[in-house]
PDB file of N, CA and C in Angstrom:
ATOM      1  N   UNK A   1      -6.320  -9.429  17.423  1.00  0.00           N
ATOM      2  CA  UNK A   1      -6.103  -8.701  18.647  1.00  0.00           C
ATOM      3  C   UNK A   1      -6.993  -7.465  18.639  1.00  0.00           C
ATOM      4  N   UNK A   2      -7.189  -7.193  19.377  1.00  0.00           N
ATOM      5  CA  UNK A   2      -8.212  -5.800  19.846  1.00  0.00           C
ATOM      6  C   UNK A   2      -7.676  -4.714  18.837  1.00  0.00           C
ATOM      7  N   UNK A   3      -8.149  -3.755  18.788  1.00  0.00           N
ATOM      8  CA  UNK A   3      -7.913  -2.477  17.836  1.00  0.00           C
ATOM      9  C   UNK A   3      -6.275  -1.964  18.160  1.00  0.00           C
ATOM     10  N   UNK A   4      -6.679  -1.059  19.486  1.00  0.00           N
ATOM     11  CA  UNK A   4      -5.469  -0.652  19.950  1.00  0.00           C
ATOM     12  C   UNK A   4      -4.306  -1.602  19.637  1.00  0.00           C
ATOM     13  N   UNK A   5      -3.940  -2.450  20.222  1.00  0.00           N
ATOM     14  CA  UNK A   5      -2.394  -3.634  20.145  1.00  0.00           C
ATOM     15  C   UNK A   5      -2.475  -3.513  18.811  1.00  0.00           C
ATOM     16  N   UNK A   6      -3.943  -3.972  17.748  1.00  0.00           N
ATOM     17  CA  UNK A   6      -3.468  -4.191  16.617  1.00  0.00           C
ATOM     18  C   UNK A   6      -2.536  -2.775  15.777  1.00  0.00           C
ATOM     19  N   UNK A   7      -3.010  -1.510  16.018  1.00  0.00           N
ATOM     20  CA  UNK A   7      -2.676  -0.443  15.550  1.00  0.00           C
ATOM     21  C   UNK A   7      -1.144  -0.339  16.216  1.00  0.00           C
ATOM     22  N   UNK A   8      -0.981  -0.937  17.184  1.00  0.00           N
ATOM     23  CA  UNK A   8       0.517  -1.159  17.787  1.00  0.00           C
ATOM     24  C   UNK A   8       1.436  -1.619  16.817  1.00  0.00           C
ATOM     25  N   UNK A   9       0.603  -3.098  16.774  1.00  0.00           N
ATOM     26  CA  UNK A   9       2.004  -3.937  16.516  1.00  0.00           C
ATOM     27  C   UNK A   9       2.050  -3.599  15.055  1.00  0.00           C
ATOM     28  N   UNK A  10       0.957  -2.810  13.861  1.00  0.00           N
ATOM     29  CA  UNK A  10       1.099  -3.066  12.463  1.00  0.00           C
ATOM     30  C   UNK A  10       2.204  -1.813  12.466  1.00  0.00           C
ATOM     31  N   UNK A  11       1.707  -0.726  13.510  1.00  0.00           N
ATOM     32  CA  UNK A  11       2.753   0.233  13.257  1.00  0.00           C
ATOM     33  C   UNK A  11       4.154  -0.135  13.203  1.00  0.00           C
ATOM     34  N   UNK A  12       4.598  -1.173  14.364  1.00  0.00           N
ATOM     35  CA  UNK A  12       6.025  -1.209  14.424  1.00  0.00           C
ATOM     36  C   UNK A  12       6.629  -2.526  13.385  1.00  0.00           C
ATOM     37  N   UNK A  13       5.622  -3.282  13.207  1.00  0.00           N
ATOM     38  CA  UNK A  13       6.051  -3.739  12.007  1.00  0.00           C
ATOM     39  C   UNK A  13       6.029  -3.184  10.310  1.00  0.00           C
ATOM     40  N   UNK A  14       5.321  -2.439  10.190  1.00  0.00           N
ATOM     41  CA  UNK A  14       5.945  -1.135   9.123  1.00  0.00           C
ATOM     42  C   UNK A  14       6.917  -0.793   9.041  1.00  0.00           C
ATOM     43  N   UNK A  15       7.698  -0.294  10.450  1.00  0.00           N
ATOM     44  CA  UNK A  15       8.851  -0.452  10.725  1.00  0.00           C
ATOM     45  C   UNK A  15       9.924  -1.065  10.370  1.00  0.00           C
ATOM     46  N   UNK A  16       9.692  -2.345  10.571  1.00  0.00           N
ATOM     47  CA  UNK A  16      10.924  -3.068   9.802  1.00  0.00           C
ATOM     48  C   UNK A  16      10.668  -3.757   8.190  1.00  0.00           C
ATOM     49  N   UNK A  17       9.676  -2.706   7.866  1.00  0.00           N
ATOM     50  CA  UNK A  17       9.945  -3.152   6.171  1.00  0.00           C
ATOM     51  C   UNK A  17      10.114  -1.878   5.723  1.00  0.00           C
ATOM     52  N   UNK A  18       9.836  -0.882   5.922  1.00  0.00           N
ATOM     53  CA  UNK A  18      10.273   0.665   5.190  1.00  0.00           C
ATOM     54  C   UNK A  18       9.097   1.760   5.337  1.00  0.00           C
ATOM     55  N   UNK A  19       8.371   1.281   6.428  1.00  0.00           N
ATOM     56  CA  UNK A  19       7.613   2.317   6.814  1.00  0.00           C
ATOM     57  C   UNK A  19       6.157   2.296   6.637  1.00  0.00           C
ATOM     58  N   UNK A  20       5.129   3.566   7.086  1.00  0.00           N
ATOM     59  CA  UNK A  20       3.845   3.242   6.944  1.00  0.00           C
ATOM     60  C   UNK A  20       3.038   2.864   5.687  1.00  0.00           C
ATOM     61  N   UNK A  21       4.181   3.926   4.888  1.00  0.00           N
ATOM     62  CA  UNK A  21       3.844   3.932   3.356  1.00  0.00           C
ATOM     63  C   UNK A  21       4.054   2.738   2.342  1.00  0.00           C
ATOM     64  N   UNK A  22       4.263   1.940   3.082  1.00  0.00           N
ATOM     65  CA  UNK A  22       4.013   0.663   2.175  1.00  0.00           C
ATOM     66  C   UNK A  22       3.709  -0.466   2.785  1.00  0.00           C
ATOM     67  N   UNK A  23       2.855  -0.583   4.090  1.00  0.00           N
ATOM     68  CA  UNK A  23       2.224  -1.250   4.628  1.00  0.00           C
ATOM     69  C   UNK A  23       0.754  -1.206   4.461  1.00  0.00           C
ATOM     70  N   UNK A  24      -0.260  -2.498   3.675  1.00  0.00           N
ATOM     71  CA  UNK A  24      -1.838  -2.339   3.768  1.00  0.00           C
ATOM     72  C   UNK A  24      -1.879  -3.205   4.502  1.00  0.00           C
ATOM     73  N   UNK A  25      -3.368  -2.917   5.187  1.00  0.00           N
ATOM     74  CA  UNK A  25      -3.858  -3.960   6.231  1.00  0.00           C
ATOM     75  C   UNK A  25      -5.618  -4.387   6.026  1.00  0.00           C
ATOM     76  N   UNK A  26      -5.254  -5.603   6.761  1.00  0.00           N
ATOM     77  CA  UNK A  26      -6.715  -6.093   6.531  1.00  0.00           C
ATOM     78  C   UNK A  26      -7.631  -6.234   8.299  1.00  0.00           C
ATOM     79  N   UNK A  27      -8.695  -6.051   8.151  1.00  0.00           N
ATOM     80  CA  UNK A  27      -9.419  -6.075   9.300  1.00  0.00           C
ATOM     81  C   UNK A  27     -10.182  -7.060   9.182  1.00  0.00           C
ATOM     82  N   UNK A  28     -10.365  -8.276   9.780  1.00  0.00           N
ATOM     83  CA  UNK A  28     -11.292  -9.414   9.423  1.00  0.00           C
ATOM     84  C   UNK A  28     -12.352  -9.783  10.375  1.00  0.00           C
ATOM     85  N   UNK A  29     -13.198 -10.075  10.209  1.00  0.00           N
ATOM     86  CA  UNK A  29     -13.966 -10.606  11.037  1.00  0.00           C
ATOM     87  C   UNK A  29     -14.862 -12.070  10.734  1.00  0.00           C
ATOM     88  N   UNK A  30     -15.898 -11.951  11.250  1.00  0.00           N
ATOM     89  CA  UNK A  30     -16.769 -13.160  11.068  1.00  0.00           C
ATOM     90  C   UNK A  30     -17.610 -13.143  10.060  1.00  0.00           C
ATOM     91  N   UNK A  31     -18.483 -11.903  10.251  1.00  0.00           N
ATOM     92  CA  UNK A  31     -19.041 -11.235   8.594  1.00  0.00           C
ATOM     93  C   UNK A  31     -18.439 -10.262   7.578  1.00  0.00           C
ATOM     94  N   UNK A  32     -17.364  -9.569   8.078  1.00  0.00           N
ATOM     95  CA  UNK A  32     -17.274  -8.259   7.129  1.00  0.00           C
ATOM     96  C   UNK A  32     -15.488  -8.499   7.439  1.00  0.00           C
ATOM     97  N   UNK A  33     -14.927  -7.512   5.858  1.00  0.00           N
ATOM     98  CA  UNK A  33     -14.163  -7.035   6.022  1.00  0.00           C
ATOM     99  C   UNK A  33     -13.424  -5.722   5.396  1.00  0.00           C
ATOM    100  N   UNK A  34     -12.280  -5.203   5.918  1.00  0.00           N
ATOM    101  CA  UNK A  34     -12.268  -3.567   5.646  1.00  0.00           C
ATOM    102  C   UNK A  34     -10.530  -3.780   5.247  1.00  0.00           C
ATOM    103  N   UNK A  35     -10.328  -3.177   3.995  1.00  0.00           N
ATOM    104  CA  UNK A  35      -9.148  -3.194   3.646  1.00  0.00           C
ATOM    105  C   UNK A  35      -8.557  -1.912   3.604  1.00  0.00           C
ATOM    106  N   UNK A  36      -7.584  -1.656   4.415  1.00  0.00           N
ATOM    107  CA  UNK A  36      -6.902   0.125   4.344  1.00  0.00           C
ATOM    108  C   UNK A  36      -5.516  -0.299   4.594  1.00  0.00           C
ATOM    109  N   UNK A  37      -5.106   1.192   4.350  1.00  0.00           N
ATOM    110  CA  UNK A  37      -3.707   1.375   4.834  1.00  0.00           C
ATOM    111  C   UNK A  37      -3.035   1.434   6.020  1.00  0.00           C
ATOM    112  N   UNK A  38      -2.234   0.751   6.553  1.00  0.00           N
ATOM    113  CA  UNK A  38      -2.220   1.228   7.856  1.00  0.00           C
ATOM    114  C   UNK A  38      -1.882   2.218   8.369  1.00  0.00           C
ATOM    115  N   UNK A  39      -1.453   3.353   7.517  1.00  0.00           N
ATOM    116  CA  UNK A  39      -1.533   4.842   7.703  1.00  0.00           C
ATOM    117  C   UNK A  39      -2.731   5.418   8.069  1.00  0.00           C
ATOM    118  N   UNK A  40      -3.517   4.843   7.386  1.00  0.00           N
ATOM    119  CA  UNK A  40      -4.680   5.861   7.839  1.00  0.00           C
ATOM    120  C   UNK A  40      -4.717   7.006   7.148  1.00  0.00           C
ATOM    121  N   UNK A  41      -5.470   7.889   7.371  1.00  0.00           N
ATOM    122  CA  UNK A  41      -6.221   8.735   5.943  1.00  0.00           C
ATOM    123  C   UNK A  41      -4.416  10.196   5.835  1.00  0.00           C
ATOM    124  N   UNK A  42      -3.916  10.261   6.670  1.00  0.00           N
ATOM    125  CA  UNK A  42      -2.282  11.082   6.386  1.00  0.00           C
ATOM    126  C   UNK A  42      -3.080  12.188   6.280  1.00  0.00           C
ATOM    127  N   UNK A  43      -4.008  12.972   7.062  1.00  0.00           N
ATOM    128  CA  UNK A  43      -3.874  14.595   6.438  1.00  0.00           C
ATOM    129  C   UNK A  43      -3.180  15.260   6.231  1.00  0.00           C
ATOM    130  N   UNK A  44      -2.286  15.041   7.236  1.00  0.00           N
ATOM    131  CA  UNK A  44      -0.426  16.282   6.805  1.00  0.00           C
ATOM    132  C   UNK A  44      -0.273  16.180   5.537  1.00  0.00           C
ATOM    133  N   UNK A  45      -0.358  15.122   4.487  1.00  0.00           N
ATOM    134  CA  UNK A  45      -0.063  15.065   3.291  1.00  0.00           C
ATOM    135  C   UNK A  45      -1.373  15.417   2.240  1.00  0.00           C
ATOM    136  N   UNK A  46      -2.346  14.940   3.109  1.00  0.00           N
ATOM    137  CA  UNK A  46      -3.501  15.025   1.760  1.00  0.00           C
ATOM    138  C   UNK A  46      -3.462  16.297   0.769  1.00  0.00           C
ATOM    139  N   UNK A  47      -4.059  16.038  -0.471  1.00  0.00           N
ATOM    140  CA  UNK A  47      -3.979  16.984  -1.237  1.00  0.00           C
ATOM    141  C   UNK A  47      -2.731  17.667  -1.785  1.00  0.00           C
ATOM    142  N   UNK A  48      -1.673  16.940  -1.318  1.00  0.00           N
ATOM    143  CA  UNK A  48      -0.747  17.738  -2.056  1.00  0.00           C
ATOM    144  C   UNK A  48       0.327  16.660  -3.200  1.00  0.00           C
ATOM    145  N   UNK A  49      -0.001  15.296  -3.423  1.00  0.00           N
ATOM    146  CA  UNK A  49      -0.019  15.129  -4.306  1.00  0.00           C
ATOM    147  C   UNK A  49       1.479  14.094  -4.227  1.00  0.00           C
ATOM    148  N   UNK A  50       1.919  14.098  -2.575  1.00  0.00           N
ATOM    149  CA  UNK A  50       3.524  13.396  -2.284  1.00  0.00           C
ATOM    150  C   UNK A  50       3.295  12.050  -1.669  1.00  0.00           C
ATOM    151  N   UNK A  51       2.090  11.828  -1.541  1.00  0.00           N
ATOM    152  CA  UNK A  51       1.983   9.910  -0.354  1.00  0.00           C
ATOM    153  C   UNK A  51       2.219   8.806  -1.769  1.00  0.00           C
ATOM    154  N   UNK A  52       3.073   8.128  -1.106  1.00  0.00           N
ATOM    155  CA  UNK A  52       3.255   6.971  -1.583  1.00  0.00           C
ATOM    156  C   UNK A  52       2.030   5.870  -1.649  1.00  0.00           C
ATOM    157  N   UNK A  53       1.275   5.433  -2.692  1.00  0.00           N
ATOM    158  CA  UNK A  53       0.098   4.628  -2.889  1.00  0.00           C
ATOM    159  C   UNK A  53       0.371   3.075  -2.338  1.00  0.00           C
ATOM    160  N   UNK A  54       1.509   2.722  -2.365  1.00  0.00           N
ATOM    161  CA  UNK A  54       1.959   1.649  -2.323  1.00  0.00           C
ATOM    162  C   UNK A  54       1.023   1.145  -1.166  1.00  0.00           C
ATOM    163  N   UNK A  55       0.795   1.200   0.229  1.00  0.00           N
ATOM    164  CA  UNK A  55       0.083   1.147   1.279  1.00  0.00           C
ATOM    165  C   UNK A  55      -1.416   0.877   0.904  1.00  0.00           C
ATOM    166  N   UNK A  56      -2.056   1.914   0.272  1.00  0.00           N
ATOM    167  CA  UNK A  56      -3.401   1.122  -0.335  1.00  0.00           C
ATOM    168  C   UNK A  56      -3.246   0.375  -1.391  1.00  0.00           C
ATOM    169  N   UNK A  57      -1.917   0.592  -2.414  1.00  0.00           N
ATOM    170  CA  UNK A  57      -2.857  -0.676  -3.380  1.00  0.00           C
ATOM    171  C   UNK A  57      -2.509  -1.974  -2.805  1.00  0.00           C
ATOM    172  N   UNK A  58      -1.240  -2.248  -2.116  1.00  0.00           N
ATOM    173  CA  UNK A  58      -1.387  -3.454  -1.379  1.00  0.00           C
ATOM    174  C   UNK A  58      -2.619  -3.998  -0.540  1.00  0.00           C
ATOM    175  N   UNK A  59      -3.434  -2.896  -0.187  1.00  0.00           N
ATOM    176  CA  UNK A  59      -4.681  -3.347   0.350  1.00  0.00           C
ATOM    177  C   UNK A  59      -5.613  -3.504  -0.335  1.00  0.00           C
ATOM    178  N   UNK A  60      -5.385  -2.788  -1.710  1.00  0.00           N
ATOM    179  CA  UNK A  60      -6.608  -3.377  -2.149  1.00  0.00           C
ATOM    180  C   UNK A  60      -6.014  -4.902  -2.862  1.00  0.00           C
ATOM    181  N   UNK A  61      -4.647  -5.259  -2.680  1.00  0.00           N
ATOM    182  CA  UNK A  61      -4.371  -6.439  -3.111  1.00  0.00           C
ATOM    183  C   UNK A  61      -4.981  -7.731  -2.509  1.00  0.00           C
ATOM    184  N   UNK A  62      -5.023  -7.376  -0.947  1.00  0.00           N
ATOM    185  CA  UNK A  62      -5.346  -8.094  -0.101  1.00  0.00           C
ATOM    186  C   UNK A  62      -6.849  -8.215  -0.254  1.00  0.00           C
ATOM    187  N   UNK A  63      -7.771  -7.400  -0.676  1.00  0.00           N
ATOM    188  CA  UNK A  63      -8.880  -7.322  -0.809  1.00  0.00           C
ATOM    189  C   UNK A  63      -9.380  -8.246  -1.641  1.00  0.00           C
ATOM    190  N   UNK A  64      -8.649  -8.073  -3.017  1.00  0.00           N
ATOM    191  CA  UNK A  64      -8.641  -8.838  -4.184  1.00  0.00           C
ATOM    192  C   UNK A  64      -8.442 -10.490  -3.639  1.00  0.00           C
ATOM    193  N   UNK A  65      -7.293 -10.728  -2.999  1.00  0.00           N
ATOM    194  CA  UNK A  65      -7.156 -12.368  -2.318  1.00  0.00           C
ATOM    195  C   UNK A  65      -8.528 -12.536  -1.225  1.00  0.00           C
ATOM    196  N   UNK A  66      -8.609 -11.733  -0.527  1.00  0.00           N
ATOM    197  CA  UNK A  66      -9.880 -12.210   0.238  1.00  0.00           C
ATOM    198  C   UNK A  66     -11.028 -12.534  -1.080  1.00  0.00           C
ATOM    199  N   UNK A  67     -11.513 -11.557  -2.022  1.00  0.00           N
ATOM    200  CA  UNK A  67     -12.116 -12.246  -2.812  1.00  0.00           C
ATOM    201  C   UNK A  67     -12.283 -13.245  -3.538  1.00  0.00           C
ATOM    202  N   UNK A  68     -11.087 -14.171  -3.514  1.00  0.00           N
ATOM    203  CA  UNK A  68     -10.438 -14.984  -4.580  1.00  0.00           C
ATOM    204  C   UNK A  68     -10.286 -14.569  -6.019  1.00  0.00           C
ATOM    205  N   UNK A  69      -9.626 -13.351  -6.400  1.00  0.00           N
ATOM    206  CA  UNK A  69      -9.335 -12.580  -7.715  1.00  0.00           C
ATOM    207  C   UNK A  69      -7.717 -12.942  -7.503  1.00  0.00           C
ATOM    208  N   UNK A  70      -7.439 -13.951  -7.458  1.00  0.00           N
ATOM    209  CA  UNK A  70      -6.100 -14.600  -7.186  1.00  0.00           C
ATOM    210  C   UNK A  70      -4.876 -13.725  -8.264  1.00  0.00           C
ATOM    211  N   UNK A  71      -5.739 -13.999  -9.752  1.00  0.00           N
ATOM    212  CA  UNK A  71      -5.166 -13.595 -11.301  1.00  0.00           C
ATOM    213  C   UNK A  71      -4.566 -12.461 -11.110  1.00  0.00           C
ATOM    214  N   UNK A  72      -6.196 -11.112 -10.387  1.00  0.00           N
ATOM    215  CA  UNK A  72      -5.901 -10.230 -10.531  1.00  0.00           C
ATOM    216  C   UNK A  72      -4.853  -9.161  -9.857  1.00  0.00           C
ATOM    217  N   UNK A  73      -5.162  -9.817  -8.572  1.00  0.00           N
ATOM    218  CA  UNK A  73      -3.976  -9.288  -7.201  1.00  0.00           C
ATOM    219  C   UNK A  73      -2.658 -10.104  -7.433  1.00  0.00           C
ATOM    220  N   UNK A  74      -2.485 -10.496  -7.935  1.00  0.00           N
ATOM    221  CA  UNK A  74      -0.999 -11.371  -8.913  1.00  0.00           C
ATOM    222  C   UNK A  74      -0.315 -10.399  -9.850  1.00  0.00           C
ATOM    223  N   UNK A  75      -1.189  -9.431 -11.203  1.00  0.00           N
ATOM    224  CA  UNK A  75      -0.903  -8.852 -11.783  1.00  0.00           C
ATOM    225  C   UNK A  75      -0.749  -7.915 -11.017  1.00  0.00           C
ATOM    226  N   UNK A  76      -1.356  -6.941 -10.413  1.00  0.00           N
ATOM    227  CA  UNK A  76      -1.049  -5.807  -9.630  1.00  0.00           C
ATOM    228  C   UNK A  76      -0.024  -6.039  -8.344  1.00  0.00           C
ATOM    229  N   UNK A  77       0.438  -7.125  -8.242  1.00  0.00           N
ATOM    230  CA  UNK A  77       1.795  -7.331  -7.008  1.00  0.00           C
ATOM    231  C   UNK A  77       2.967  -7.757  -8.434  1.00  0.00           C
ATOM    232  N   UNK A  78       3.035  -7.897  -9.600  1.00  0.00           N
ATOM    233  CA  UNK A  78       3.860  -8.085 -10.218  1.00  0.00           C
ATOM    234  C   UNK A  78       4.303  -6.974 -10.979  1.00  0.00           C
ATOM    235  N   UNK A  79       3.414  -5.894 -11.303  1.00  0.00           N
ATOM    236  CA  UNK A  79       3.428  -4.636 -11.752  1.00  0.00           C
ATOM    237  C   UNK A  79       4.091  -3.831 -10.490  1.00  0.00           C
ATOM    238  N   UNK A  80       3.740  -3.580  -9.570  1.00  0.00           N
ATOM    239  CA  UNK A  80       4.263  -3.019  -8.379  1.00  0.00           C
ATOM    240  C   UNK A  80       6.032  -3.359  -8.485  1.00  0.00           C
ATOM    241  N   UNK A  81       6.202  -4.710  -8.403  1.00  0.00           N
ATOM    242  CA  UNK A  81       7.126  -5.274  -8.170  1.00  0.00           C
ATOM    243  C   UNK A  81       8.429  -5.168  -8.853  1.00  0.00           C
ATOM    244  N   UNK A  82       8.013  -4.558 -10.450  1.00  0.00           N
ATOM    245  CA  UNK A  82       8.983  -4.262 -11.450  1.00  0.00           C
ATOM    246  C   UNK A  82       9.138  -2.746 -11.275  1.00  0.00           C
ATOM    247  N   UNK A  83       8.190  -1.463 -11.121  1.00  0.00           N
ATOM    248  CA  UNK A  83       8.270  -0.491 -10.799  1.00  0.00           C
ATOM    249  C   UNK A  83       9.265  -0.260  -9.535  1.00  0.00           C
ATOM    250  N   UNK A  84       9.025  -1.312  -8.367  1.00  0.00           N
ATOM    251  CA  UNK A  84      10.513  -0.777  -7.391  1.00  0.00           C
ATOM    252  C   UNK A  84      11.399  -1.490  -7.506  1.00  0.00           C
ATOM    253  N   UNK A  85      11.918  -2.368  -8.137  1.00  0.00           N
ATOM    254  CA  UNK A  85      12.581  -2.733  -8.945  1.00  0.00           C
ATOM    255  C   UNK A  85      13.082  -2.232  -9.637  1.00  0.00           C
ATOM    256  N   UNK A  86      12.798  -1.335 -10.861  1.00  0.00           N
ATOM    257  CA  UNK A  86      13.481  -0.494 -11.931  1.00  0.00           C
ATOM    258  C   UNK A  86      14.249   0.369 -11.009  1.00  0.00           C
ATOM    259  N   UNK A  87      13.403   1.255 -10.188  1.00  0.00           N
ATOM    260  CA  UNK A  87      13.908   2.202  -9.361  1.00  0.00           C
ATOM    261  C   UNK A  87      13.929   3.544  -9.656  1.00  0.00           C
ATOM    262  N   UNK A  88      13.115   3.363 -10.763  1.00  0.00           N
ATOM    263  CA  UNK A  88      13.388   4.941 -11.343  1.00  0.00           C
ATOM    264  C   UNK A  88      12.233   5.751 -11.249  1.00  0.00           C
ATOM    265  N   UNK A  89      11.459   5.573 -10.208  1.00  0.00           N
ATOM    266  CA  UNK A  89      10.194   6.141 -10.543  1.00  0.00           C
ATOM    267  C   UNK A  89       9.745   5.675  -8.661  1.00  0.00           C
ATOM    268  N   UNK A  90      10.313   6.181  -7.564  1.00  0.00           N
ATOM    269  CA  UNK A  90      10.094   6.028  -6.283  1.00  0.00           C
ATOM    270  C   UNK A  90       9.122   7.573  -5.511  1.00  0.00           C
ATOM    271  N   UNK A  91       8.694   7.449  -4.755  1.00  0.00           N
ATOM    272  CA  UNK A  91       8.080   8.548  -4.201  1.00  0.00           C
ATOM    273  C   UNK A  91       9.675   9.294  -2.628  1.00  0.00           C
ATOM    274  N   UNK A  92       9.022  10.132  -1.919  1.00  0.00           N
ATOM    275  CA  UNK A  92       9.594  10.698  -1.220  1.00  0.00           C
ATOM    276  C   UNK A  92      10.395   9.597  -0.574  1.00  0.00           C
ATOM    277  N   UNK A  93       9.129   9.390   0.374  1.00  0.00           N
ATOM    278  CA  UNK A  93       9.539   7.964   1.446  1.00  0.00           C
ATOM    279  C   UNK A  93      10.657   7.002   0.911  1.00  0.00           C
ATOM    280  N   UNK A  94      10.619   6.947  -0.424  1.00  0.00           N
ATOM    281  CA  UNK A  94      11.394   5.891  -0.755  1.00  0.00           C
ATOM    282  C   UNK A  94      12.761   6.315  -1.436  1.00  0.00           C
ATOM    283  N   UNK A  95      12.960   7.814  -1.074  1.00  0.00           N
ATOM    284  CA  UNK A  95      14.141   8.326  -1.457  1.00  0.00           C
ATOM    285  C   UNK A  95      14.129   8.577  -2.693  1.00  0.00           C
ATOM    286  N   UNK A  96      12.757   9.273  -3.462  1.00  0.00           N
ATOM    287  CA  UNK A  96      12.988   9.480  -4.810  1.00  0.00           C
ATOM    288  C   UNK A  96      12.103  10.842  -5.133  1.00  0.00           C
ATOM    289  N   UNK A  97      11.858  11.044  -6.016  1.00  0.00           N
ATOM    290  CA  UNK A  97      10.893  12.678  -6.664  1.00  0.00           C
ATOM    291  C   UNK A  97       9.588  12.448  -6.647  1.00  0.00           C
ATOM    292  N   UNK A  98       9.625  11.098  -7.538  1.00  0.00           N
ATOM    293  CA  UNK A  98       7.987  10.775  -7.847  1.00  0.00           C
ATOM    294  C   UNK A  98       6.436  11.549  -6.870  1.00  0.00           C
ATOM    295  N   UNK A  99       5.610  11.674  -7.811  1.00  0.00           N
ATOM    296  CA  UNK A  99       4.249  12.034  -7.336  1.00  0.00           C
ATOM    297  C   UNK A  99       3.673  11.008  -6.776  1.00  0.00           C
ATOM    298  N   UNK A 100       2.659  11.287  -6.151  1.00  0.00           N
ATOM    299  CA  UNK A 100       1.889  10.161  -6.258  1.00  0.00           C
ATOM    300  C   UNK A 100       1.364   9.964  -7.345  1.00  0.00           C
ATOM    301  N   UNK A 101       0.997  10.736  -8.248  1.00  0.00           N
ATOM    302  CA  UNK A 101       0.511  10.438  -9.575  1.00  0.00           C
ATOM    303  C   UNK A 101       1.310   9.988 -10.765  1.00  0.00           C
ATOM    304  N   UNK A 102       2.516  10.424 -10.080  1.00  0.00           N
ATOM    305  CA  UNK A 102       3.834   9.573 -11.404  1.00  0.00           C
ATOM    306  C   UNK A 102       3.740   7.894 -11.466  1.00  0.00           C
ATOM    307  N   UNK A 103       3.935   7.914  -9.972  1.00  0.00           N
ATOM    308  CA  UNK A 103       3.843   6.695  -9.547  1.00  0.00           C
ATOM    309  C   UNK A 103       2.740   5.552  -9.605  1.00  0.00           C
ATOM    310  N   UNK A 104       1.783   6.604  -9.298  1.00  0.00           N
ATOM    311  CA  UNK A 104       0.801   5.425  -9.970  1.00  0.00           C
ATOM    312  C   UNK A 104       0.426   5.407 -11.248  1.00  0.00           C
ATOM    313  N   UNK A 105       1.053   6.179 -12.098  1.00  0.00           N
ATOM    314  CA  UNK A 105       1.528   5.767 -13.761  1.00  0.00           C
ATOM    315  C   UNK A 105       2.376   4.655 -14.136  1.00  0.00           C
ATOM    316  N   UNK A 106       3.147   4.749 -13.398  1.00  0.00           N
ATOM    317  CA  UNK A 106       4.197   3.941 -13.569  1.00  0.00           C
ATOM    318  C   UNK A 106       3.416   2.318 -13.230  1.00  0.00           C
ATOM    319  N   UNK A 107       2.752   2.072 -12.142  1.00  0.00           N
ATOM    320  CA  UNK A 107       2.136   1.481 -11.859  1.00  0.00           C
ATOM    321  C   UNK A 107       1.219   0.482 -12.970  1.00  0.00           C
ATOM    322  N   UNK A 108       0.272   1.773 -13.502  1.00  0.00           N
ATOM    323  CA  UNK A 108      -0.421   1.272 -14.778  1.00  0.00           C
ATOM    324  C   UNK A 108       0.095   1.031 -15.972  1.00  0.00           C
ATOM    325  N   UNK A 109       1.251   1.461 -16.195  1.00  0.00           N
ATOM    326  CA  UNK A 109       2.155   1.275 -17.643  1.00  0.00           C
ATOM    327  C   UNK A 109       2.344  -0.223 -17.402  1.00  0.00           C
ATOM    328  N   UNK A 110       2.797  -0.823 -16.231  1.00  0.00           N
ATOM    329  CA  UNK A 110       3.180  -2.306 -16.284  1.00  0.00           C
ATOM    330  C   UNK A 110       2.291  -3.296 -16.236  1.00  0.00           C
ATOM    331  N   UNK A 111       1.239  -2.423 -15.498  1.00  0.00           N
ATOM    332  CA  UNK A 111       0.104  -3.584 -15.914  1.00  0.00           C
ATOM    333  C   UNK A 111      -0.392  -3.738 -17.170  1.00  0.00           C
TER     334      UNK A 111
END
């Protein structure tokens, strides 16, 4: 769908999974493609160290499957997966303390 609708509908479907912060998106085309968050770059937050990563690394998960790195975007959705899972290590959004930098410790410990 066109830009606009698309920036519509990913927003409100963020929505019904827990928000922007853990929604990535893919942009596809015929030659190229662009993997982001569907947040978008968050200045209100930049630099201070509280956005939830979850949103890009799912995109760069998706990135990884567009490449066929099947293995690797497997390990990094299974690492993710035990981290919110445990529960002990969540960012704001997700009702917890974590940094973004805790979090994406936590992240790398499981991988």
């Amino acid at each position: 769908m066109p830009n606009l609708y698309g920036d519509i509908v990913s927003d409100l479907c963020a929505g019904l999974v827990g928000g922007l912060g853990v929604v990535g998106a893919a942009n596809l085309g015929a030659d190229a493609a662009v993997f982001e968050a569907v947040h978008g770059s968050a200045p209100d937050i930049a630099g201070r160290n509280i956005a939830n990563p979850t949103a890009l690394l799912l995109s760069a998960v998706m990135m990884l499957r567009h490449l066929e790195e099947d293995a690797a975007a497997g390990r990094i959705m299974e690492a993710l997966r035990r981290v919110l899972s445990a529960g002990q290590v969540r960012t704001r959004d997700l009702h917890g303390t974590a940094t973004t930098t805790e979090f994406a410790e936590a992240i790398c410990r499981m991988l």
